[in-house]
N, C-alpha and C. Protein backbone atom coordinates (compact mmCIF):
# COMPACT_ATOMS: atom_id res chain seq x y z
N UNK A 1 -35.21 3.09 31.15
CA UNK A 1 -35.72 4.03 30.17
C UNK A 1 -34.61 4.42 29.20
N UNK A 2 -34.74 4.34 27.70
CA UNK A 2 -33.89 4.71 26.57
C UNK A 2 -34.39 5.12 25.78
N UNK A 3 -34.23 6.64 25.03
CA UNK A 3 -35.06 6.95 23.99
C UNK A 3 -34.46 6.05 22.90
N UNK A 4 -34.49 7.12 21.40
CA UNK A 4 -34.34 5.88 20.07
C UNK A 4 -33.05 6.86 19.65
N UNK A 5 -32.37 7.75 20.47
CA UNK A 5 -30.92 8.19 20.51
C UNK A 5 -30.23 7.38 21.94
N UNK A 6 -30.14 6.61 22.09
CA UNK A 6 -29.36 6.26 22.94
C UNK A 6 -30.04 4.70 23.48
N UNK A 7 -28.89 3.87 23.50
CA UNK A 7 -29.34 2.32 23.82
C UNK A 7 -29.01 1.89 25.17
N UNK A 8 -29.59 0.69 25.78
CA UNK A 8 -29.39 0.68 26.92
C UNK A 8 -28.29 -0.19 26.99
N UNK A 9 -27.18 0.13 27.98
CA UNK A 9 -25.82 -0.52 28.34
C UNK A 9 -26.21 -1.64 29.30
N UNK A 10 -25.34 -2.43 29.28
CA UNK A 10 -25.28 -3.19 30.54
C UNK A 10 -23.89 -3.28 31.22
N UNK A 11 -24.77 -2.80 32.35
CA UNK A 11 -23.55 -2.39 33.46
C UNK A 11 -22.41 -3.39 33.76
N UNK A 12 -22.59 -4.84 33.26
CA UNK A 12 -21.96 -5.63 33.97
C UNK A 12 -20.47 -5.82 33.04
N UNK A 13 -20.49 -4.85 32.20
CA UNK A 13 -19.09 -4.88 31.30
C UNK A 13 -17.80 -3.91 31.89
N UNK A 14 -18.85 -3.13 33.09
CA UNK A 14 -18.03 -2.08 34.05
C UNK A 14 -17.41 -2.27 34.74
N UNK A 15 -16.80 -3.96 35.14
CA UNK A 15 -16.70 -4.27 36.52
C UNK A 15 -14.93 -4.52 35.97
N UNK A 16 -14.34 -4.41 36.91
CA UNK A 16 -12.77 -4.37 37.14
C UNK A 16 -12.01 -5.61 36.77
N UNK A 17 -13.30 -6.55 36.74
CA UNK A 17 -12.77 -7.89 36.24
C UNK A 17 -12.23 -8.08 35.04
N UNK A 18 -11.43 -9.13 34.14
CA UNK A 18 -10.55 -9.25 32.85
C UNK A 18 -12.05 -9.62 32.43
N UNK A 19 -12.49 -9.32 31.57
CA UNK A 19 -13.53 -9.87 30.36
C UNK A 19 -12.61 -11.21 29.40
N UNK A 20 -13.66 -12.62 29.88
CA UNK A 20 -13.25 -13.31 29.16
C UNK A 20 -13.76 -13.49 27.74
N UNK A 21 -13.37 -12.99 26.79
CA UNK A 21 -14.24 -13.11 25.60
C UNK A 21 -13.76 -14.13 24.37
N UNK A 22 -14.74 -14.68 23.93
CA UNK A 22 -14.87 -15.94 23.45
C UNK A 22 -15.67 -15.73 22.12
N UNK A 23 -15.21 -15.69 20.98
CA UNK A 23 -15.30 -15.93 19.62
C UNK A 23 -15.69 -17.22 18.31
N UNK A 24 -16.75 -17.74 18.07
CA UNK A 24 -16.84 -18.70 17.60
C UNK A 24 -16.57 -19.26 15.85
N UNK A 25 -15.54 -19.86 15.68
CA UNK A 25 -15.33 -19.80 14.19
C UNK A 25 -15.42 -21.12 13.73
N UNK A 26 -16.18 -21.14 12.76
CA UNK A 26 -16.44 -22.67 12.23
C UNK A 26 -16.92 -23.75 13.44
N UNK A 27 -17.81 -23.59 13.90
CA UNK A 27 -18.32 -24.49 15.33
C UNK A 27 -17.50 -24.47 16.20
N UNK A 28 -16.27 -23.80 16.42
CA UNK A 28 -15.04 -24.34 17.66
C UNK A 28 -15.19 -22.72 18.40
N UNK A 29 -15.49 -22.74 19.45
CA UNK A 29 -15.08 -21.90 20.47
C UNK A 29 -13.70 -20.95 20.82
N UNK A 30 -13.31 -19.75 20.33
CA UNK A 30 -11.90 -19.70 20.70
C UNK A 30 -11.80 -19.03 21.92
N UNK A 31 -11.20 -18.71 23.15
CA UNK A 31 -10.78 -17.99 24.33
C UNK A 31 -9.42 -17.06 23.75
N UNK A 32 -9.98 -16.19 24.27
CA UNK A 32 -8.29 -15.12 24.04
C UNK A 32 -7.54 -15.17 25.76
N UNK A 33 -7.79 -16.31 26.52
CA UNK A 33 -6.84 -16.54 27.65
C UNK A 33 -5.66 -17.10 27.40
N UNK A 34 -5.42 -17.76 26.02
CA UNK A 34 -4.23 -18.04 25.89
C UNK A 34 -3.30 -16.94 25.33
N UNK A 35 -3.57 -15.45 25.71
CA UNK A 35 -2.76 -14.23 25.14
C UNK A 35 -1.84 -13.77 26.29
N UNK A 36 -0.88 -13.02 25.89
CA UNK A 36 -0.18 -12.89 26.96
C UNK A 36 -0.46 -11.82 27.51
N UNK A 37 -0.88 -11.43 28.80
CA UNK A 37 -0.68 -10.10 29.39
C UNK A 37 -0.22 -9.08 28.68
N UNK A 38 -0.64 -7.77 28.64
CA UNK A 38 -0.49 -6.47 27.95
C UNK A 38 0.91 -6.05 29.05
N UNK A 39 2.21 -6.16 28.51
CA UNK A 39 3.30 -5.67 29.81
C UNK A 39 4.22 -4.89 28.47
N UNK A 40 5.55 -4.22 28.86
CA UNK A 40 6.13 -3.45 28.01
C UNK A 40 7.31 -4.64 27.40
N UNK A 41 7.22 -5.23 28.67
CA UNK A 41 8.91 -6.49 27.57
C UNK A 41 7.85 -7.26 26.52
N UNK A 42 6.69 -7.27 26.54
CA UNK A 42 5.92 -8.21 25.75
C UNK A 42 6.37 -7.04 24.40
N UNK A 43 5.63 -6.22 24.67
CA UNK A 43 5.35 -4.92 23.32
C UNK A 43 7.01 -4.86 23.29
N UNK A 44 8.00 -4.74 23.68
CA UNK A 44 9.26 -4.83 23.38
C UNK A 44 9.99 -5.42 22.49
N UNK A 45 9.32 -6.97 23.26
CA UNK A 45 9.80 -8.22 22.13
C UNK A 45 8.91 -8.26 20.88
N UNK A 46 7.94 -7.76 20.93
CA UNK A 46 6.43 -8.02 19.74
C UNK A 46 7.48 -6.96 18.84
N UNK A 47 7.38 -5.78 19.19
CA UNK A 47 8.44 -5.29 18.57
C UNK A 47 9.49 -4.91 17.72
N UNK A 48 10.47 -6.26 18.40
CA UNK A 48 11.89 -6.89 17.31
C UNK A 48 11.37 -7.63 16.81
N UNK A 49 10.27 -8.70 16.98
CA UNK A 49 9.92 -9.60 16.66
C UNK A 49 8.91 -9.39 14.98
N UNK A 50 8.04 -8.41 15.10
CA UNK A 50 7.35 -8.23 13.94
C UNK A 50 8.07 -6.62 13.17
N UNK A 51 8.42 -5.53 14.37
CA UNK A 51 8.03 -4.54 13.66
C UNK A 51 9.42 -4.41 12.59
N UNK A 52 10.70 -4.63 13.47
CA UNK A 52 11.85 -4.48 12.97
C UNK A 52 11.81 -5.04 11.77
N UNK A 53 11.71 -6.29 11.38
CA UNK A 53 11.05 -7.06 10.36
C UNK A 53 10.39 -6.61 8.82
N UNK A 54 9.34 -6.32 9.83
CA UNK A 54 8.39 -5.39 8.71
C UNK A 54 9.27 -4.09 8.29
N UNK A 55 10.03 -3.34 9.15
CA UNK A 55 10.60 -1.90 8.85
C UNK A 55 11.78 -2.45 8.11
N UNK A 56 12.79 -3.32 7.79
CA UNK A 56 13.44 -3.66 6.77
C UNK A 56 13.29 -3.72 5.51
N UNK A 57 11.98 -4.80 5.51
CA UNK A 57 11.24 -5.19 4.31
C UNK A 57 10.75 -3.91 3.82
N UNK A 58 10.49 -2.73 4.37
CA UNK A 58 9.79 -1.80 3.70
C UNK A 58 10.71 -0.72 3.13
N UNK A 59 12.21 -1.17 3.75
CA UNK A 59 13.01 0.11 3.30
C UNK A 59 13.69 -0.82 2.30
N UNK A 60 13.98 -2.18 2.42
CA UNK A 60 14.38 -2.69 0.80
C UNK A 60 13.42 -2.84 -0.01
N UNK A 61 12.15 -2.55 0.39
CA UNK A 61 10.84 -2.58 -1.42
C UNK A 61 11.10 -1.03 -1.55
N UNK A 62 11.16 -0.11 -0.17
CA UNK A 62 11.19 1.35 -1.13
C UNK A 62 11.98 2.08 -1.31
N UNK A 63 12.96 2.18 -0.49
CA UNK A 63 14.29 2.37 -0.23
C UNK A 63 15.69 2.14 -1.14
N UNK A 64 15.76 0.86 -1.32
CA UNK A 64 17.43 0.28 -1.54
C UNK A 64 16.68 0.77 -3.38
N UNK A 65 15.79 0.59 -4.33
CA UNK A 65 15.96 0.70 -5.42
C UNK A 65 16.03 2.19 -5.93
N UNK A 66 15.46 3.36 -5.27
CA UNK A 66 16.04 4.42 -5.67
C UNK A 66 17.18 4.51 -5.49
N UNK A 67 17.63 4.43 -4.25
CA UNK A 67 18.97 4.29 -3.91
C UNK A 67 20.47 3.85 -4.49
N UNK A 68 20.26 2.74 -5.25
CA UNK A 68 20.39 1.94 -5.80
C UNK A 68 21.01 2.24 -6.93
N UNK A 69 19.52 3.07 -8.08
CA UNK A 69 19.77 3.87 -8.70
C UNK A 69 20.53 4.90 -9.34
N UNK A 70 20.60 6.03 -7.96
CA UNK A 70 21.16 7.00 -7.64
C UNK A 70 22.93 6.77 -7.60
N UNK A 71 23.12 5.53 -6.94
CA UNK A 71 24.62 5.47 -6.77
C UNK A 71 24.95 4.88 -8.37
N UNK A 72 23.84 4.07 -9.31
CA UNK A 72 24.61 3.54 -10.82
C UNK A 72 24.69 5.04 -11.04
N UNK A 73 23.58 5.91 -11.16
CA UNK A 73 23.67 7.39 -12.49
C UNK A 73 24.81 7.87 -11.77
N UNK A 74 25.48 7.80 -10.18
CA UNK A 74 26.44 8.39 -10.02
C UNK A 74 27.70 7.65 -10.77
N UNK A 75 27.79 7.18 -11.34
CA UNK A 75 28.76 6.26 -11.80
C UNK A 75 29.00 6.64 -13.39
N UNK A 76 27.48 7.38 -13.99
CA UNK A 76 27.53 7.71 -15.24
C UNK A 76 28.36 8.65 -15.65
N UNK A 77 28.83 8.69 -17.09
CA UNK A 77 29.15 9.87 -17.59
C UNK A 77 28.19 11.03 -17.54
N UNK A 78 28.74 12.13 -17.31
CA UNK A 78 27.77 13.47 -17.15
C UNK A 78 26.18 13.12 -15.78
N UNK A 79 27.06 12.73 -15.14
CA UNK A 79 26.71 12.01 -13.84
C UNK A 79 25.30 13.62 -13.21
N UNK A 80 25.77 14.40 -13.16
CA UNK A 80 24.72 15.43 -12.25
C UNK A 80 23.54 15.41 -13.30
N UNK A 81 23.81 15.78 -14.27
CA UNK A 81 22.09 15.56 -15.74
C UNK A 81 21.44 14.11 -14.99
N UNK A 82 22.07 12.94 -15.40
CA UNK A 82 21.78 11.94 -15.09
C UNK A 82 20.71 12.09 -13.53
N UNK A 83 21.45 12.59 -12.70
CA UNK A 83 20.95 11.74 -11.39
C UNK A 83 19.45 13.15 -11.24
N UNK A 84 19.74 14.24 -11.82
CA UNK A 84 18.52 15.13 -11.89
C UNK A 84 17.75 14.76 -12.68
N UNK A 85 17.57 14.46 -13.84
CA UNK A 85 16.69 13.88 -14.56
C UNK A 85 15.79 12.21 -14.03
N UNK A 86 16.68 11.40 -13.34
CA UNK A 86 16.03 10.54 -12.39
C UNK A 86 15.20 11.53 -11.17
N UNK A 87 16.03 12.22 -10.70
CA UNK A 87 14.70 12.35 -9.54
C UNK A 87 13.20 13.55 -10.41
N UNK A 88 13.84 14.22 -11.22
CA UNK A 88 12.56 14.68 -11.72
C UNK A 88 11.20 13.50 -12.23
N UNK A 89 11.97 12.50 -12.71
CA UNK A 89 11.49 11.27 -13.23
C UNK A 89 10.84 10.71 -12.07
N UNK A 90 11.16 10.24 -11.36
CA UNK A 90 10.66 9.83 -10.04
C UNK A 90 9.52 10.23 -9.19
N UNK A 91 9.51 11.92 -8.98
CA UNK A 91 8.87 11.92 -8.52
C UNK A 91 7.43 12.35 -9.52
N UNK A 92 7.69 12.88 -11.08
CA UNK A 92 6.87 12.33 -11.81
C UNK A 92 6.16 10.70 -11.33
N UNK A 93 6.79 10.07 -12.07
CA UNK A 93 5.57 8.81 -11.70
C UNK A 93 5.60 8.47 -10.17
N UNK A 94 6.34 9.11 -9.29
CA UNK A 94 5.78 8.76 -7.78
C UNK A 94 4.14 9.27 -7.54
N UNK A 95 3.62 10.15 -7.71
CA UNK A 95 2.72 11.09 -7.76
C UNK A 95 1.74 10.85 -8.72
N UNK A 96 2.20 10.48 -10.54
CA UNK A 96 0.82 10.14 -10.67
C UNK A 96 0.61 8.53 -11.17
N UNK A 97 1.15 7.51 -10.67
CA UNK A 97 1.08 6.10 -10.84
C UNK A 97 1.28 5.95 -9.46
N UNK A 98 2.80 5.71 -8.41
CA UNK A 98 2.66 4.92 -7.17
C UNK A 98 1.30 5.21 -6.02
N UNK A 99 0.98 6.46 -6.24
CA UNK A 99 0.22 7.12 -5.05
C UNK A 99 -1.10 6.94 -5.58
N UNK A 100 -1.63 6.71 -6.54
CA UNK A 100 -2.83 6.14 -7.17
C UNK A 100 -3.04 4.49 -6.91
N UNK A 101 -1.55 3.91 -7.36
CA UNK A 101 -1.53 2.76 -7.27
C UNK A 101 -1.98 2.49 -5.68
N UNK A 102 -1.39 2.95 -4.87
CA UNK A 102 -1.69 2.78 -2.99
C UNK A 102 -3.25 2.93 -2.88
N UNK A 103 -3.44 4.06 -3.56
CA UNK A 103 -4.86 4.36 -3.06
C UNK A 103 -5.96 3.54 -3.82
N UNK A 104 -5.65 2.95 -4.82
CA UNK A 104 -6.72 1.84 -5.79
C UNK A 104 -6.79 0.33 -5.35
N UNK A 105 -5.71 0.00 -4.95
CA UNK A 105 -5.34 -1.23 -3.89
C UNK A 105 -6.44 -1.29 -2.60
N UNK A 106 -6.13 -0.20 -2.01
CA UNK A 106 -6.93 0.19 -0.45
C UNK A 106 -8.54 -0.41 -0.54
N UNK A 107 -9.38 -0.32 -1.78
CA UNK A 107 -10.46 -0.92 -2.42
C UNK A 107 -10.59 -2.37 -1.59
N UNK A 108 -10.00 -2.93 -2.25
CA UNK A 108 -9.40 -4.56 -2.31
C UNK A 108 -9.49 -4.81 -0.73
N UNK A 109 -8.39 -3.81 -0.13
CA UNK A 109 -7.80 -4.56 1.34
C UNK A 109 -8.87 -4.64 2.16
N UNK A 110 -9.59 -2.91 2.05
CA UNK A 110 -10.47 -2.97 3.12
C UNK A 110 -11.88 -3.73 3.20
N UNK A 111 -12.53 -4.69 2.04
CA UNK A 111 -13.51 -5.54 1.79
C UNK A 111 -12.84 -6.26 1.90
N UNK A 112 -12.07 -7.50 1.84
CA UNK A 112 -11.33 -8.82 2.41
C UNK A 112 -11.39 -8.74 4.25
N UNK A 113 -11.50 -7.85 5.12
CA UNK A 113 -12.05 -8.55 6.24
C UNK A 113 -13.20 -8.49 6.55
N UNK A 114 -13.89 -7.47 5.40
CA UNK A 114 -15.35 -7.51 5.88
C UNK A 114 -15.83 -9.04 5.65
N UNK A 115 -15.58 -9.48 4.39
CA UNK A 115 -16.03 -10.75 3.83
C UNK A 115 -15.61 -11.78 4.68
N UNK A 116 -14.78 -11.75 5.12
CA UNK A 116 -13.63 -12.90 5.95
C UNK A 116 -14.65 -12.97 7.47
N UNK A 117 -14.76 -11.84 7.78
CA UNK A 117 -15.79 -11.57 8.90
C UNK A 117 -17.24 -12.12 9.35
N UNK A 118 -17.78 -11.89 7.93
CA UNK A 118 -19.08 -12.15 7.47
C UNK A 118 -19.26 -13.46 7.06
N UNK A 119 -18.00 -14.26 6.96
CA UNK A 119 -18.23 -15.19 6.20
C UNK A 119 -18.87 -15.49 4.76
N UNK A 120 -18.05 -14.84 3.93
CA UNK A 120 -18.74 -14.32 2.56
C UNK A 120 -17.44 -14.58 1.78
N UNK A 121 -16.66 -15.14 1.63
CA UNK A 121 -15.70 -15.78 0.84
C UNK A 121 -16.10 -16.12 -0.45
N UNK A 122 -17.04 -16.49 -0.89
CA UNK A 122 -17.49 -16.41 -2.03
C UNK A 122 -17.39 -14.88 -2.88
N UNK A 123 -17.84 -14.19 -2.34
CA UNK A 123 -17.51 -12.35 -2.74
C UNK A 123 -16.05 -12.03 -3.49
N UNK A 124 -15.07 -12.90 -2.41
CA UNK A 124 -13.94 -12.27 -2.42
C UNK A 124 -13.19 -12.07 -4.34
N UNK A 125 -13.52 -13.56 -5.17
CA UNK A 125 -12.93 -13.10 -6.66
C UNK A 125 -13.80 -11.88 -7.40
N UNK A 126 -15.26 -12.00 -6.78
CA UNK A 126 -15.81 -10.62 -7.88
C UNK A 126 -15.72 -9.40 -7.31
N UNK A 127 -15.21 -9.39 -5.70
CA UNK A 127 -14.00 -7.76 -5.26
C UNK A 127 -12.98 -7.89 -6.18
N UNK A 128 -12.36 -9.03 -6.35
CA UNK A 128 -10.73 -9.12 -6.84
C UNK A 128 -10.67 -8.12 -8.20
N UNK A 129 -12.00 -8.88 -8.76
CA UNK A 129 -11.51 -8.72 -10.51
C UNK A 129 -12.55 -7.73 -10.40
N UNK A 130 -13.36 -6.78 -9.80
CA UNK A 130 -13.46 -5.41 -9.85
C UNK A 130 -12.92 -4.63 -10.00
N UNK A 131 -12.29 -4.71 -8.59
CA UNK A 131 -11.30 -3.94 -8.10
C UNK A 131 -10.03 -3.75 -9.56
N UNK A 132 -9.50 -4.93 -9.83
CA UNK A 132 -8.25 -4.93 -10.65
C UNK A 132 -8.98 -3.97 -11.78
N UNK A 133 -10.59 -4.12 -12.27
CA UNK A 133 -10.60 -3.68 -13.34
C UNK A 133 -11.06 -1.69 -13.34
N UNK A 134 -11.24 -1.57 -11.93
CA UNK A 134 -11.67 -0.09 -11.57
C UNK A 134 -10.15 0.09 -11.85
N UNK A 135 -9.35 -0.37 -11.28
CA UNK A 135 -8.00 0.33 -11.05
C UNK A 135 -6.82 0.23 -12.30
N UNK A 136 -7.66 -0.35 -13.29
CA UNK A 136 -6.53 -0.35 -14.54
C UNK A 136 -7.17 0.64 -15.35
N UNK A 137 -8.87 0.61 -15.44
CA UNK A 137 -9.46 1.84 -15.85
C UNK A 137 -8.88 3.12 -15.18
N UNK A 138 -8.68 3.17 -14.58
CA UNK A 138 -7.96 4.78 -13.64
C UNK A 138 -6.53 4.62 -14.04
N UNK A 139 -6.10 3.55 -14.28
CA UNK A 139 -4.52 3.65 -14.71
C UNK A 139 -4.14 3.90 -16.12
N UNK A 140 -5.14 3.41 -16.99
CA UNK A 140 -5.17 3.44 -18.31
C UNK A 140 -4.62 5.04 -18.60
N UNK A 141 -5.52 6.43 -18.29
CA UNK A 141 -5.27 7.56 -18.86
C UNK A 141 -3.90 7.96 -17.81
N UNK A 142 -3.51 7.68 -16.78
CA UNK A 142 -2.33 7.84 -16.01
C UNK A 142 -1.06 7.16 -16.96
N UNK A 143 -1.44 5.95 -17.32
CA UNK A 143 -0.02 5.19 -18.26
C UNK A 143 0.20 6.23 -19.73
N UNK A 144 -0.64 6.40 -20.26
CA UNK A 144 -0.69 7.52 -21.02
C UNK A 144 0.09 8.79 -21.23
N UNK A 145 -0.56 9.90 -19.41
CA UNK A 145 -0.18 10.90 -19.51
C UNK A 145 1.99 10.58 -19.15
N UNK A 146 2.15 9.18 -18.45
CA UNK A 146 3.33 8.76 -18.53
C UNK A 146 4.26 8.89 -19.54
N UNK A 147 3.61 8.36 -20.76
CA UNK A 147 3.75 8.08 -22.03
C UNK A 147 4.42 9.77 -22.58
N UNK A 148 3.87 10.63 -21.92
CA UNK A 148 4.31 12.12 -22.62
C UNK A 148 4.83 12.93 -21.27
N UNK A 149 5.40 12.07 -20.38
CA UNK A 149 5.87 12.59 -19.62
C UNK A 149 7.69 13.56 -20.06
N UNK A 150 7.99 13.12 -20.29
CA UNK A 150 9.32 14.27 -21.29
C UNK A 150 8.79 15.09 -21.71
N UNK A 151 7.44 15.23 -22.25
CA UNK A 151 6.84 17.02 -23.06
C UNK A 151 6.25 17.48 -22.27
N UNK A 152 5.81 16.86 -21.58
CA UNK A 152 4.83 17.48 -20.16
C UNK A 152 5.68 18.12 -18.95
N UNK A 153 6.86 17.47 -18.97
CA UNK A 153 8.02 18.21 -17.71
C UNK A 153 8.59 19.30 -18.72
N UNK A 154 8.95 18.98 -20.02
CA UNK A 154 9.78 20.43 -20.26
C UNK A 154 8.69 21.28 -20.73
N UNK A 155 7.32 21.20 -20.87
CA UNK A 155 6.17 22.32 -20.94
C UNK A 155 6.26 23.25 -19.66
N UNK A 156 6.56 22.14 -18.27
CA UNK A 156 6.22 22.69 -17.41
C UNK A 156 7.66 23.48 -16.89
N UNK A 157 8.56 23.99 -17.47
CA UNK A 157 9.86 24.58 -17.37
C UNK A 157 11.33 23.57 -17.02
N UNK A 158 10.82 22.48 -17.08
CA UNK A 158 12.23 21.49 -16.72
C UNK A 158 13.07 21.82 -18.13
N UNK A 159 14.18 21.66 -17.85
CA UNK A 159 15.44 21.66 -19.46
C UNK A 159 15.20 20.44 -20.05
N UNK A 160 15.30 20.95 -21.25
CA UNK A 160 15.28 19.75 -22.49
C UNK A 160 16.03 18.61 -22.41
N UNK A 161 17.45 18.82 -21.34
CA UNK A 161 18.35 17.82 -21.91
C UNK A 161 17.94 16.80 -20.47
N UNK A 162 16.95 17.34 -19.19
CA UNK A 162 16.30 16.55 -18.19
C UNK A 162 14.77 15.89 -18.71
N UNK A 163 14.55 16.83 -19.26
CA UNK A 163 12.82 16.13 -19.73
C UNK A 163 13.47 14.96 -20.80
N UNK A 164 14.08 14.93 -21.57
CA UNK A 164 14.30 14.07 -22.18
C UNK A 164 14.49 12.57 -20.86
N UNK A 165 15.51 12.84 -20.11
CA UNK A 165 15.39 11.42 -19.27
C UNK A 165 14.35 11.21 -18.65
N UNK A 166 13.78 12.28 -18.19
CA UNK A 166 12.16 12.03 -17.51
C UNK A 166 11.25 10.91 -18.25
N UNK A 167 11.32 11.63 -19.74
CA UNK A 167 10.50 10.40 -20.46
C UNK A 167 10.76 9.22 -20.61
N UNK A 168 12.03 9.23 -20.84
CA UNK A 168 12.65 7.63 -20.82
C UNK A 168 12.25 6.98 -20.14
N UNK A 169 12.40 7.51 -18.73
CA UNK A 169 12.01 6.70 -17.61
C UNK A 169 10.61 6.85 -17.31
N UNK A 170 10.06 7.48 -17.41
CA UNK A 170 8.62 7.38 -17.54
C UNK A 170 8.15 5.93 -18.10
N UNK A 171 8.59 6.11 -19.39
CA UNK A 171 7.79 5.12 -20.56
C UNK A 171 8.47 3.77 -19.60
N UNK A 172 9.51 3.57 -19.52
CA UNK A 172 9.91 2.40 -18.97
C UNK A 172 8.61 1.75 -17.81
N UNK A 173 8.54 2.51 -17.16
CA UNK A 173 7.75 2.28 -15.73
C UNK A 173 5.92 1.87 -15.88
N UNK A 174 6.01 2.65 -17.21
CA UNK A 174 4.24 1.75 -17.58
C UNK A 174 3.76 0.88 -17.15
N UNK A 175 5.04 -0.26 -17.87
CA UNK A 175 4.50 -1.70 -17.61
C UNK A 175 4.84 -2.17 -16.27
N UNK A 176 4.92 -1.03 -15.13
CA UNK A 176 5.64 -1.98 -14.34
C UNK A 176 4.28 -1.75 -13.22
N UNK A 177 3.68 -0.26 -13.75
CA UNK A 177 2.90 0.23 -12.87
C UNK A 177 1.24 -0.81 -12.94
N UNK A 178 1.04 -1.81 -14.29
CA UNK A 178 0.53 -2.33 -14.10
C UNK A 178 0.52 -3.98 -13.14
N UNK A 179 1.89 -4.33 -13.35
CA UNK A 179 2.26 -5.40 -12.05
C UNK A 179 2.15 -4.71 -11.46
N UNK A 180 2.25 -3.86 -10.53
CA UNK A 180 2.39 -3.42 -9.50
C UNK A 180 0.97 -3.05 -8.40
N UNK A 181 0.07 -3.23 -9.58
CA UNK A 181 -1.23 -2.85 -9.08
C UNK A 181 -2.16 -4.16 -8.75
N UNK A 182 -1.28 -5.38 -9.56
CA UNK A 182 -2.05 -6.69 -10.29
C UNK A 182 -1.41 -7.38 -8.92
N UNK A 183 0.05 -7.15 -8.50
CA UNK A 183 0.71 -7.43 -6.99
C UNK A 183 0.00 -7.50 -5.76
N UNK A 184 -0.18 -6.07 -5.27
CA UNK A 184 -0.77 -5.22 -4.76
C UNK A 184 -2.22 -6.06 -4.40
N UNK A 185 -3.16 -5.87 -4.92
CA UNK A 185 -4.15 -6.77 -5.05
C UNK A 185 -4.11 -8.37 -4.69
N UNK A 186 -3.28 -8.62 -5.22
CA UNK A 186 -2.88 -10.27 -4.91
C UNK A 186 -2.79 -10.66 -3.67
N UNK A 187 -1.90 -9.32 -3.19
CA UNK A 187 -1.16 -9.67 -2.22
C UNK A 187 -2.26 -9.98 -1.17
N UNK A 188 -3.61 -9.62 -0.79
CA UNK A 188 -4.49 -9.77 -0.01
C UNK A 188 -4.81 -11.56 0.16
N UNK A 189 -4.81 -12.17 -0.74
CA UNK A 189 -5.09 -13.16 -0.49
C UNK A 189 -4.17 -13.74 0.52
């Protein structure tokens, strides 16, 4: 007995035994018995093996170029303006280009396994070039408010002689915020 809130289980998924489960892709049968046991030296080595890896790569894409940065403007004449006017700059377009950019991407990623799943690969270029074109429409008035980013920081009380680098660097980053979105996207394939 099951009403139309609640479906009926079958008990036989309860039993203490390993569930062999078996996946079929393109007519071939796959077994996940060729996986290794769930143990801690496995997750240890999986680990060094992927995570360390991945956690490098992510502190030289986000990491080493502020950084980077920070140590040339230390190098500049009138070095403290300099390196304040970068981070005001920064986290200007961190906030309204990178964090848009993350979240307009996310579109893209999370329909590529539905399709991949479904077997719907055909879908995947008119997500692509949606997606790219939702997310340049949303970037369009963001590259913009970029564009007046120096009058918009010293409106908002920053000093004249920092809003001035704010904009600089603002305007610079336009064009970068559109690779970056056109990347981003790509990168799914």
């Amino acid at each position: 007995d099951h009403d139309l809130w609640t479906s009926p289980m079958d008990t036989s998924l309860l039993t203490d035994e390993r569930l062999n489960v078996s996946v079929q892709v393109d007519g071939e049968t796959a077994t996940h018995d060729d996986e290794p046991p769930y143990s801690f030296s496995y997750e240890l080595r999986y680990f060094f093996y992927k995570g360390v890896p991945l956690g490098l790569s992510s502190i030289l894409e986000w990491g080493v170029p502020p950084l980077f940065a920070m140590v040339m403007a230390g190098h500049a004449q009138d070095s403290a303006t300099l390196q304040a006017s970068l981070g005001f700059a920064r986290v200007f377009y961190n906030t309204t280009q990178i964090m848009v950019i993350v979240a307009l991407s996310n579109y893209f990623a999370t329909v590529v396994p539905g399709c991949l799943g479904a077997g719907r690969k055909d879908r995947l270029p008119n997500y692509f070039y949606r997606s790219l074109l939702l997310s340049f429409v949303v970037l369009t008035p963001l590259c913009i408010l970029n564009l007046f980013a120096g009058e918009l920081t010293a409106a908002l009380g920053v000093a004249p002689e920092l809003a001035e680098g704010v904009g600089v660097y603002c305007r610079l980053m336009v064009v970068t915020s559109y690779a970056a979105q056109l990347r981003r996207n790509s990168a799914q394939f």
